[in-house]
Protein backbone atom coordinates (compact mmCIF):
# COMPACT_ATOMS: atom_id res chain seq x y z
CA UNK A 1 20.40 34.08 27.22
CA UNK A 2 19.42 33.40 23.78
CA UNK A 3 22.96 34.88 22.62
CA UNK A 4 24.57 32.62 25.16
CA UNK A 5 23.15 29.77 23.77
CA UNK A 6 23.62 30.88 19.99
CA UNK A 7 27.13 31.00 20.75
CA UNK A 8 27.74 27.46 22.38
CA UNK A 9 25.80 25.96 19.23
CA UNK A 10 28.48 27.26 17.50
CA UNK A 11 31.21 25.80 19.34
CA UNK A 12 29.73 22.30 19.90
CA UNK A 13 29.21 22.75 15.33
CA UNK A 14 32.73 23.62 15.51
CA UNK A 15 33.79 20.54 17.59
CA UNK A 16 31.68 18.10 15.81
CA UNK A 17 32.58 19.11 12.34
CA UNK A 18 36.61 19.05 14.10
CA UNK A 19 35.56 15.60 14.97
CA UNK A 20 34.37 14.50 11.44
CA UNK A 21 37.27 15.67 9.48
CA UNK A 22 39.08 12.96 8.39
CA UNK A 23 42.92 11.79 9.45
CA UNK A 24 45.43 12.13 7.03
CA UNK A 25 47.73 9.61 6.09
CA UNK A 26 51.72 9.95 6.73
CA UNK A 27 52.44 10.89 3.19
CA UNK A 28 49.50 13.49 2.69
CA UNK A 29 50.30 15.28 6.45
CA UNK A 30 54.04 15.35 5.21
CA UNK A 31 52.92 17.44 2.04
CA UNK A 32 50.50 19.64 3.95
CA UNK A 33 53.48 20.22 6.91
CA UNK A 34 56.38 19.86 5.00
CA UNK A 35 55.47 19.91 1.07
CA UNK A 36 59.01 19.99 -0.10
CA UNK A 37 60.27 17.83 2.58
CA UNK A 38 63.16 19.97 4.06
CA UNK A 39 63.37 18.45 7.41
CA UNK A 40 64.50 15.52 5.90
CA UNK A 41 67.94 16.35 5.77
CA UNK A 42 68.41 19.55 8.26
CA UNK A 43 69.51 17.51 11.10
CA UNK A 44 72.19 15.86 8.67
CA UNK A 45 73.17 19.05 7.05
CA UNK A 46 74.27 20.40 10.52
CA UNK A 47 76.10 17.48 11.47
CA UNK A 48 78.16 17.71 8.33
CA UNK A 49 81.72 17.32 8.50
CA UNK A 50 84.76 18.29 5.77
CA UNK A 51 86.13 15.30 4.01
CA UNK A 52 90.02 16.23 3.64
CA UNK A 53 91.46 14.91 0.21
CA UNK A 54 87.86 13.79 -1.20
CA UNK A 55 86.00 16.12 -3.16
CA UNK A 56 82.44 16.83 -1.79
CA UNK A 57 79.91 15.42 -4.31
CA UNK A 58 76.06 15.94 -4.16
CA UNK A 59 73.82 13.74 -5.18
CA UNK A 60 69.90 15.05 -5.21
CA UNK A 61 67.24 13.02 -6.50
CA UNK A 62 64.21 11.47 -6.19
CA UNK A 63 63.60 7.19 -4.53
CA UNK A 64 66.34 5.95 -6.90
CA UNK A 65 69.05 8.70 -5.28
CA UNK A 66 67.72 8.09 -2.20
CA UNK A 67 67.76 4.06 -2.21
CA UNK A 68 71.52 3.98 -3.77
CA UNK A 69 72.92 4.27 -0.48
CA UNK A 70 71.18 0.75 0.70
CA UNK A 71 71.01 -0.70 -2.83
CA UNK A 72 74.91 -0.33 -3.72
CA UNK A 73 76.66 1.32 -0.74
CA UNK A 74 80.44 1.02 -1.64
CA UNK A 75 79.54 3.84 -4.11
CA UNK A 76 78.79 5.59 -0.81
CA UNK A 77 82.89 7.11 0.04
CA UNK A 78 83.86 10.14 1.89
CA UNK A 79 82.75 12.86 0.84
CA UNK A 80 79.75 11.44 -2.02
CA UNK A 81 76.28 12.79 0.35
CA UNK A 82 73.17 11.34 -1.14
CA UNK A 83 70.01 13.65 -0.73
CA UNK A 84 67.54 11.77 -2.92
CA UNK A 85 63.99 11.92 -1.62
CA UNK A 86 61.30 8.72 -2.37
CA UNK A 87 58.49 9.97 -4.35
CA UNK A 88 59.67 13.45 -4.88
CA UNK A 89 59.44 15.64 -8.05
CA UNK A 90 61.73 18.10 -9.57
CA UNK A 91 59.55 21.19 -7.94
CA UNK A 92 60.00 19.76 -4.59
CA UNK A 93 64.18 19.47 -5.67
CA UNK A 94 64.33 22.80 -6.31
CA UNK A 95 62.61 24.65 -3.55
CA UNK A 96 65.14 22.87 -1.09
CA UNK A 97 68.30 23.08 -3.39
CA UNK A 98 69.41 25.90 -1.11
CA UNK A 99 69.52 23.76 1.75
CA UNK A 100 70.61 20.34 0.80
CA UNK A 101 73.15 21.34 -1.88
CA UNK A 102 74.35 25.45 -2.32
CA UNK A 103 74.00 25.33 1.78
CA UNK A 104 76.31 22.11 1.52
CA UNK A 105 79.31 24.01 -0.77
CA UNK A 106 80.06 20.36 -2.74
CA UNK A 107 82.57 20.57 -5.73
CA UNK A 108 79.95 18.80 -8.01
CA UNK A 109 76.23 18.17 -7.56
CA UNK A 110 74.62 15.54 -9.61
CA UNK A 111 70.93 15.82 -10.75
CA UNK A 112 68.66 13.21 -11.50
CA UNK A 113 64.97 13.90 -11.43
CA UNK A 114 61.98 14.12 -13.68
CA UNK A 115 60.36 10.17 -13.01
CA UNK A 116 58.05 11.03 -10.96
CA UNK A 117 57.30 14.27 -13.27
CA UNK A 118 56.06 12.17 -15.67
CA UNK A 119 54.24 10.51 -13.03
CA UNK A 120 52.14 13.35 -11.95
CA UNK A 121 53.48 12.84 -8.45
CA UNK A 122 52.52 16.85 -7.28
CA UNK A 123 50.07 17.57 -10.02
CA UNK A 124 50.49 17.29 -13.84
CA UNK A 125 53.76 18.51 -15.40
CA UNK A 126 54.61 19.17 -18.88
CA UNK A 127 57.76 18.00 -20.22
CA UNK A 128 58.88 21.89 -20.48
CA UNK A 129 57.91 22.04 -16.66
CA UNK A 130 60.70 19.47 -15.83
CA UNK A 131 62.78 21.30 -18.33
CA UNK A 132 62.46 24.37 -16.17
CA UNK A 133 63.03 23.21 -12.97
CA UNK A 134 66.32 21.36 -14.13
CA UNK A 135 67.15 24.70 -15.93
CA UNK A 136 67.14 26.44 -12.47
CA UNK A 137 68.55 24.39 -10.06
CA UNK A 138 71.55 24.21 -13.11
CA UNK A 139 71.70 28.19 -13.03
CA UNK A 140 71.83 28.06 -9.25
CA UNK A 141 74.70 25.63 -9.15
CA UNK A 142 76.64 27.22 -11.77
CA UNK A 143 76.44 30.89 -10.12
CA UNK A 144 78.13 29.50 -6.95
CA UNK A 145 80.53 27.80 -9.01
CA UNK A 146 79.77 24.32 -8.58
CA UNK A 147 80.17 22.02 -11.50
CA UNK A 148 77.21 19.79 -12.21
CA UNK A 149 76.36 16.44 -13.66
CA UNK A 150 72.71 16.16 -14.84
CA UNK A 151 71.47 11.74 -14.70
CA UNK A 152 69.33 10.63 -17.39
CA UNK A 153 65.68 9.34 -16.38
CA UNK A 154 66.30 5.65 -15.73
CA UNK A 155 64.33 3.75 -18.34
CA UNK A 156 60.93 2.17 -17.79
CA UNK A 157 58.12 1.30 -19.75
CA UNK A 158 55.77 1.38 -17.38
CA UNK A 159 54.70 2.65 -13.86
CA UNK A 160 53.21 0.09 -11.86
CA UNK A 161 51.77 2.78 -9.55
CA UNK A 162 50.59 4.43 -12.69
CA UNK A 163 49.77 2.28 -15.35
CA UNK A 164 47.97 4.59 -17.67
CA UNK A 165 50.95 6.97 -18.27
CA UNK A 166 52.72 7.02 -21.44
CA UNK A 167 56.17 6.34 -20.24
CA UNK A 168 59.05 4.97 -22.29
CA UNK A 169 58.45 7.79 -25.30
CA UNK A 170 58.60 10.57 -22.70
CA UNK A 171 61.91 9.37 -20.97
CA UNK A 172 63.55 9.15 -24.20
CA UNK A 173 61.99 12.66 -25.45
CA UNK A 174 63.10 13.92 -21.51
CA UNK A 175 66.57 12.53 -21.91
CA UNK A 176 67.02 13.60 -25.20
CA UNK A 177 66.35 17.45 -23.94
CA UNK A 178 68.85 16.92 -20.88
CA UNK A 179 71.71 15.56 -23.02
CA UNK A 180 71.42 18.31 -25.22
CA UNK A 181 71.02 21.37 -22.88
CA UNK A 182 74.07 19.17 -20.84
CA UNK A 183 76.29 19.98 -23.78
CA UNK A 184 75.17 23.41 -24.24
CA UNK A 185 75.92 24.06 -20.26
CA UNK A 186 79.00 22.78 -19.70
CA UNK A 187 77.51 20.09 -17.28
CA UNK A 188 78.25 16.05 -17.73
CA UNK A 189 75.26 14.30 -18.73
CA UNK A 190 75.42 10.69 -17.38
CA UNK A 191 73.92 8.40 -19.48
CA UNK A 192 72.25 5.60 -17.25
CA UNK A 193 69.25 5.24 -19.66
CA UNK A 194 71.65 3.43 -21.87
CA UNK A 195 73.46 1.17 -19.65
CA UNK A 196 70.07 -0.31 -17.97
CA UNK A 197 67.66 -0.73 -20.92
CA UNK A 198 66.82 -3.58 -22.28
CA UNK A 199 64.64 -4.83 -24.73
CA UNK A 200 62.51 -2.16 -25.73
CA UNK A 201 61.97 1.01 -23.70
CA UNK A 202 62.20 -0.79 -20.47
CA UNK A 203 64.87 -1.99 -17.77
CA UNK A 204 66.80 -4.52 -18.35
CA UNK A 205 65.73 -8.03 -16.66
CA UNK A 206 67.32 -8.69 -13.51
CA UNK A 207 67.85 -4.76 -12.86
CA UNK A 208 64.80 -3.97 -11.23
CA UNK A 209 62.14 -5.46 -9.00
CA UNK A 210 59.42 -3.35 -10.27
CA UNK A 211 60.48 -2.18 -13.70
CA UNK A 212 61.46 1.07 -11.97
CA UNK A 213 63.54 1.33 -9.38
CA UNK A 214 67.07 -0.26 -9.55
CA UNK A 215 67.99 -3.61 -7.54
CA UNK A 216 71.61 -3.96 -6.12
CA UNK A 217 72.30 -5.51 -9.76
CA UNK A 218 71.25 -1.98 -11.14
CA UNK A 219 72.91 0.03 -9.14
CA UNK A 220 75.98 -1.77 -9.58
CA UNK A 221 75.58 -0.93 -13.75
CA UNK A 222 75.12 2.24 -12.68
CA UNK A 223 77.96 2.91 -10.48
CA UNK A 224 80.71 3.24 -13.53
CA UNK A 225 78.39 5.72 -15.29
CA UNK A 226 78.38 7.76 -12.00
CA UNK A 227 82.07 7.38 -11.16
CA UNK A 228 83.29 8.26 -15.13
CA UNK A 229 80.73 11.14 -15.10
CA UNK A 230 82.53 12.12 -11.51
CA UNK A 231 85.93 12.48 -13.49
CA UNK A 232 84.89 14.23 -16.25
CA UNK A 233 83.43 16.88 -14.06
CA UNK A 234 86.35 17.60 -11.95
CA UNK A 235 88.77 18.04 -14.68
CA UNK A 236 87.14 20.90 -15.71
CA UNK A 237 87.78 24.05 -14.01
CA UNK A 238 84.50 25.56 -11.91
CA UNK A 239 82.12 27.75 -13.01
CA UNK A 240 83.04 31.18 -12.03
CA UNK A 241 80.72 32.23 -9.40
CA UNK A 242 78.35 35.28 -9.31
CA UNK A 243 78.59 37.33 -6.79
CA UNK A 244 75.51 36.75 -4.43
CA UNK A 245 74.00 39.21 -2.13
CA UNK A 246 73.22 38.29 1.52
């Protein structure tokens, strides 16, 4: 008897601490479940279909990838697939680069990332962190012979959601790094640092509601750096691939 009722102490502890423990919120179950978010785009992947005469072009990103479709979507034409993810960093682009662009077999895939790096989004990052992740996911692309075009950080001088962070000086010292390893890759850097700052280290007025992200206005500056840096890329002949092992 007294074993019987050590062990139902134990379960009505159990249930009681089951009860106590708190509810997540969306975002926080979505990282515990799904930390690098890869059901996002699995349904879409599998629905997928060729594009004859338009090039397949990749676009994988972070909130201002993801919110070009709404904010500007005549950029949007066959065969341009955006896979930007709100509020993701460049650790969480790479672990599902596999599925949402190598998986995908585009011509070109275009990188933008690092923003919410320097945000500390999934933990603090160095600056050579970023550096590393872009590295890879470039290495990746180029071994299955798929040119790439690596997106400056968007300027901004500061985060709202963030205020303490040192931003402006660490997008320029980010971009300066991917413009120069662009040119030592073979990849097209596309510069939209340039063509939305304004005064400053910040956005231009008028291109953003939040000093961040892009409005309609800013994705329309945006759009001819994009389309040029589309060109360039498929002039040039593709990486040879490496032969991969399955």
């Amino acid at each position: 008897m007294r074993m019987i009722g050590i062990a139902l102490a134990v379960l009505v502890s159990n249930a009681a601490i089951a009860q106590e423990a708190p509810k997540l919120d969306p975002v926080e179950e979505r990282i515990h479940n799904d930390w690098a978010e890869m059901a996002r785009y699995r349904p879409a992947n599998a629905k997928l279909k060729p594009t004859p005469g338009h090039p397949r072009i990749v676009f994988i990103g972070d909130s201002i990838t993801d919110w070009w479709r709404s904010g500007e979507p005549s950029f949007w034409t066959p065969g341009r697939i955006d896979r930007g993810i709100g509020g993701q960093t460049t650790p969480q682009m790479l672990v599902r680069f596999r599925q949402d662009v190598l998986d995908l077999h585009p011509d070109v895939v275009h990188i933008m990332g690092g923003t919410n790096d320097i945000g500390g989004n999934t933990g603090p990052m160095t600056l050579a962190d970023t550096e590393a992740n872009v590295r890879t996911m470039v290495e990746l692309a180029q071994a299955h012979g798929i040119r790439v075009i690596i997106g400056s950080v968007p300027p901004a001088d500061r985060f709202p959601w963030k205020p303490s962070v040192e931003t402006g000086k660490t997008i320029v010292a980010l971009n300066a790094w991917l413009k120069g390893y662009a040119a030592r890759t073979g990849c097209v850097y596309a510069d939209y640092w340039s063509a939305l700052k304004g005064d400053g280290l910040g956005i231009r007025t008028g291109l953003s509601g939040d000093g961040v992200h892009p409005t309609t206005e800013g994705y329309k500056v945006m759009a001819p750096v994009a389309e040029a840096a589309i060109a360039q890329a498929l002039s040039r002949p593709a990486p040879a691939p490496i032969p991969i092992l399955r």
